[in-house]
Protein backbone atom coordinates (compact mmCIF):
# COMPACT_ATOMS: atom_id res chain seq x y z
CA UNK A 1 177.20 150.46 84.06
CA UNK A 2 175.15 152.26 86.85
CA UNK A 3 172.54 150.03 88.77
CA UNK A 4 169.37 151.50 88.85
CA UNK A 5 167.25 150.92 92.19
CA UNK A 6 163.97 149.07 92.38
CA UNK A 7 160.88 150.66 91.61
CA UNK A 8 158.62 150.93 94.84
CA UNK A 9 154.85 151.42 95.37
CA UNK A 10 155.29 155.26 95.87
CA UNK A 11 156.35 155.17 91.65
CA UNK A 12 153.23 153.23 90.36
CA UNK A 13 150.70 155.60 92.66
CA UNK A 14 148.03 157.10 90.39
CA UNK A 15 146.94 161.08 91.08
CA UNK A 16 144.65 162.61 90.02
CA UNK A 17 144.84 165.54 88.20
CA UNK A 18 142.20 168.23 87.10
CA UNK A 19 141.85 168.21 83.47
CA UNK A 20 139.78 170.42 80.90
CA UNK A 21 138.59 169.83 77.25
CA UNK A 22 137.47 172.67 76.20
CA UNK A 23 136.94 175.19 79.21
CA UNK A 24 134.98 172.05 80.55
CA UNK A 25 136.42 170.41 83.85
CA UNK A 26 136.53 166.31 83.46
CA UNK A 27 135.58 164.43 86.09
CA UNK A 28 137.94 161.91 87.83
CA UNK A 29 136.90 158.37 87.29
CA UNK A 30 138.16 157.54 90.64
CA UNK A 31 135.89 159.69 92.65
CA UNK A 32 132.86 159.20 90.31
CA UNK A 33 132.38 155.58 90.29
CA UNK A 34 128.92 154.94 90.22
CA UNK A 35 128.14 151.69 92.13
CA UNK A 36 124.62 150.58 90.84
CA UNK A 37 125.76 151.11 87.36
CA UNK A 38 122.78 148.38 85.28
CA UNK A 39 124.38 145.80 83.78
CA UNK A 40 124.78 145.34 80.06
CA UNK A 41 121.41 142.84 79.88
CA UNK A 42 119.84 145.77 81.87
CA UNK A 43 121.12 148.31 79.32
CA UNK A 44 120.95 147.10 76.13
CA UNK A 45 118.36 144.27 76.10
CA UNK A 46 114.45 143.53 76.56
CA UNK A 47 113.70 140.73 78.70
CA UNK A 48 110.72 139.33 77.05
CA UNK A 49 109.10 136.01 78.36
CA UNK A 50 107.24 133.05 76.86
CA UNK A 51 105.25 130.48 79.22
CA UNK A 52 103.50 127.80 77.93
CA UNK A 53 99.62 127.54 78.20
CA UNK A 54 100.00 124.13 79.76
CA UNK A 55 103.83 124.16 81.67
CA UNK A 56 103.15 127.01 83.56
CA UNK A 57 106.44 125.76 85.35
CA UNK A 58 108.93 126.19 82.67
CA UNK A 59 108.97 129.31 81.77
CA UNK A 60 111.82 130.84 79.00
CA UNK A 61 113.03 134.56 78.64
CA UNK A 62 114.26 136.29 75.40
CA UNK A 63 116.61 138.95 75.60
CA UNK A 64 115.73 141.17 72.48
CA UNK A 65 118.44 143.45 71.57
CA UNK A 66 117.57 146.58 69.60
CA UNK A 67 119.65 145.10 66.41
CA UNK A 68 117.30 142.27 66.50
CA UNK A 69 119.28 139.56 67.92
CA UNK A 70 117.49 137.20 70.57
CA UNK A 71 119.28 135.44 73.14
CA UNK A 72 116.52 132.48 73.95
CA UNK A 73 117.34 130.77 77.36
CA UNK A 74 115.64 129.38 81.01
CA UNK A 75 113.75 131.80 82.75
CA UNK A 76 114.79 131.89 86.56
CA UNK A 77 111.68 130.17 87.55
CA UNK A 78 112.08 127.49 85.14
CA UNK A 79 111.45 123.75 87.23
CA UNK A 80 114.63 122.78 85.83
CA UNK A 81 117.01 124.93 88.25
CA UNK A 82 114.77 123.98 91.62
CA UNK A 83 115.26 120.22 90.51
CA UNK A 84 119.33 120.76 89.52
CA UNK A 85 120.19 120.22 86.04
CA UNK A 86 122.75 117.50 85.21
CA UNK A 87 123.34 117.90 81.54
CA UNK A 88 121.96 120.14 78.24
CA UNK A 89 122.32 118.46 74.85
CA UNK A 90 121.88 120.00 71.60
CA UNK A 91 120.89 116.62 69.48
CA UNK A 92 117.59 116.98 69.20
CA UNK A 93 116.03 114.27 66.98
CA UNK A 94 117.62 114.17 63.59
CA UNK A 95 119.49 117.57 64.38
CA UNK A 96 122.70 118.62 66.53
CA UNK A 97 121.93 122.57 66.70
CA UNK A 98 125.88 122.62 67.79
CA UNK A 99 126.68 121.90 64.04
CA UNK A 100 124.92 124.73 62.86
CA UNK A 101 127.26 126.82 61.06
CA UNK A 102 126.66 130.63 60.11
CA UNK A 103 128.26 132.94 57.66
CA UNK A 104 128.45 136.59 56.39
CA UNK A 105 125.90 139.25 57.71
CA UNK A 106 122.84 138.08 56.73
CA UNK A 107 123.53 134.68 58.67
CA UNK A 108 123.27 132.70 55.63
CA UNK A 109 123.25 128.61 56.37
CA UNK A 110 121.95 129.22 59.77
CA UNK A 111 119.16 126.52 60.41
CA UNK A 112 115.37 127.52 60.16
CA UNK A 113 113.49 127.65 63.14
CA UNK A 114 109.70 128.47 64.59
CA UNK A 115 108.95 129.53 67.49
CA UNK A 116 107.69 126.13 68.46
CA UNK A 117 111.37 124.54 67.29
CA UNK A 118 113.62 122.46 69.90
CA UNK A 119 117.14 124.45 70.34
CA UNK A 120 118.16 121.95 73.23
CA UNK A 121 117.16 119.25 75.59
CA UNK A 122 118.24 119.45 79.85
CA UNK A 123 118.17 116.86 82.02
CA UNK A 124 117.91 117.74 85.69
CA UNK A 125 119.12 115.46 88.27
CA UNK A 126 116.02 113.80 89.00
CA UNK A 127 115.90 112.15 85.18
CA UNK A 128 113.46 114.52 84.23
CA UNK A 129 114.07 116.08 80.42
CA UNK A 130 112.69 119.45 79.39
CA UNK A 131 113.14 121.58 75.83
CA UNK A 132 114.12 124.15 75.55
CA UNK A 133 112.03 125.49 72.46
CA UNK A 134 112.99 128.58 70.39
CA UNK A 135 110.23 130.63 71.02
CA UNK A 136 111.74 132.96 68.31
CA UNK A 137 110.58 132.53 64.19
CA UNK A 138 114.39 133.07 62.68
CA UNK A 139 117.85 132.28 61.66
CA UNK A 140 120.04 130.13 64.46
CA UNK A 141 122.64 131.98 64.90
CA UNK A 142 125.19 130.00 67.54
CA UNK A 143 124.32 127.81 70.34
CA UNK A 144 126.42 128.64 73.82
CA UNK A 145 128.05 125.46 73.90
CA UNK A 146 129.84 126.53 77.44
CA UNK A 147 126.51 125.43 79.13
CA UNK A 148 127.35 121.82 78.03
CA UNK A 149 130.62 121.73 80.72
CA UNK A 150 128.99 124.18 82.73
CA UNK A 151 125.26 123.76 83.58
CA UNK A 152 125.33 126.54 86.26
CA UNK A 153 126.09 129.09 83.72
CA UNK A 154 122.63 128.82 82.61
CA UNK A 155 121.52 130.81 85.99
CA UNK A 156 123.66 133.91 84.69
CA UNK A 157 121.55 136.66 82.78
CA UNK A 158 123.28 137.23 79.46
CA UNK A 159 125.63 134.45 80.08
CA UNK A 160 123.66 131.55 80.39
CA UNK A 161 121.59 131.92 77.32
CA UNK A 162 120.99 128.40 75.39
CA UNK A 163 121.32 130.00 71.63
CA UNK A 164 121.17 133.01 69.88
CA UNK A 165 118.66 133.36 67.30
CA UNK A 166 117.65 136.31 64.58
CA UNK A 167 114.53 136.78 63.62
CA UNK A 168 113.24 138.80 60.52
CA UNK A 169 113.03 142.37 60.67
CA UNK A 170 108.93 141.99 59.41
CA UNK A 171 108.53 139.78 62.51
CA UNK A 172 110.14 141.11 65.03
CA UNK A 173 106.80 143.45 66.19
CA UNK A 174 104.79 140.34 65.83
CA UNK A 175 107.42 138.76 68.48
CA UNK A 176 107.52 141.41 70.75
CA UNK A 177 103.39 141.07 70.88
CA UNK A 178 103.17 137.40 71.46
CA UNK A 179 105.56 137.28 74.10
CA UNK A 180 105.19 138.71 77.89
CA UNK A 181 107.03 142.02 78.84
CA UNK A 182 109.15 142.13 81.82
CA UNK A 183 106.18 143.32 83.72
CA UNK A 184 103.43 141.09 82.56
CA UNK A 185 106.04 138.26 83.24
CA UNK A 186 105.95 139.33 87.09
CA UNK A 187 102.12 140.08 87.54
CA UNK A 188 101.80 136.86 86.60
CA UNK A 189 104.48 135.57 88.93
CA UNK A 190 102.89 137.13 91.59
CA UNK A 191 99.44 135.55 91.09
CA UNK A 192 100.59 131.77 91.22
């Protein structure tokens, strides 16, 4: 039986080479990484925003996707993440939104909510409690039930959303009109 000698670094190294598809000269992915590349919230969402009339302090973004889904969470300004949240619960009042249960394409058995509807309730540190309303007239989809062990999650765009909620086709313009745009959000940032 012949012994074969160990594999060493020089084996594994990765050259490029200079390929063409169809007279066409393909780049190399090594030398053409491209650094800022936007994120997937940055590519395939729209951050919408809903502040309420009287809580100008807990404000809650919507990332619409173009096949309609909305992912509802905190906004970055929201009170909530200057005070430290402790703990997010999904029993609100007679209903635990983690039991909501979902099935085929159209979503069918998802609960009913309005805009005005409680997805989840967070506690900050201080004892303080603030909802987290839907903001969104649909179907619940799912609730990101990592948040519960992981509060800080809630800080990561795309990540941390609370649920994920579908709204009629016939209402989604209607949404997109209510709510603030990304840059209607910050103008109004900018004048507090």
């Amino acid at each position: 039986m012949m012994m074969m000698a160990a594999p060493t670094l020089e084996d594994y190294w990765y050259e490029a080479e200079t390929q063409e598809i169809c007279r066409v000269k393909v780049p190399s992915i090594l030398n053409d990484f491209i650094e800022n590349q936007p994120s997937i919230v940055e590519r395939f969402y729209t951050k919408l925003y809903s502040v309420p009339p009287n809580k100008t302090d807990e404000p809650q973004q919507i990332l619409f996707h173009s096949n309609r889904i909305c992912l509802v969470g905190l906004a970055k300004e929201h009170v909530a993440f200057e005070k430290g949240i402790r703990s997010i619960s999904f029993e609100v009042g007679k209903f635990d939104r983690s039991e909501n249960k979902v099935s085929g394409r159209k979503k069918s058995g998802g609960m009913i909510l309005q805009a005005d509807s409680t997805l989840a309730l967070v506690t900050c540190v201080d004892g303080s409690v603030y909802k987290v309303r839907s903001c969104v007239q649909g179907k619940l989809v799912e609730v990101n039930e990592r948040i519960v062990s992981r509060p800080d999650l809630m800080r990561t765009s795309g990540e941390g959303y609370v649920a994920i909620v579908m709204p009629k086709i016939e209402h989604c313009d209607v949404l997109k009109e209510k709510l603030l745009s990304e840059e209607a959000y910050r103008e109004m940032c900018e004048k507090k």
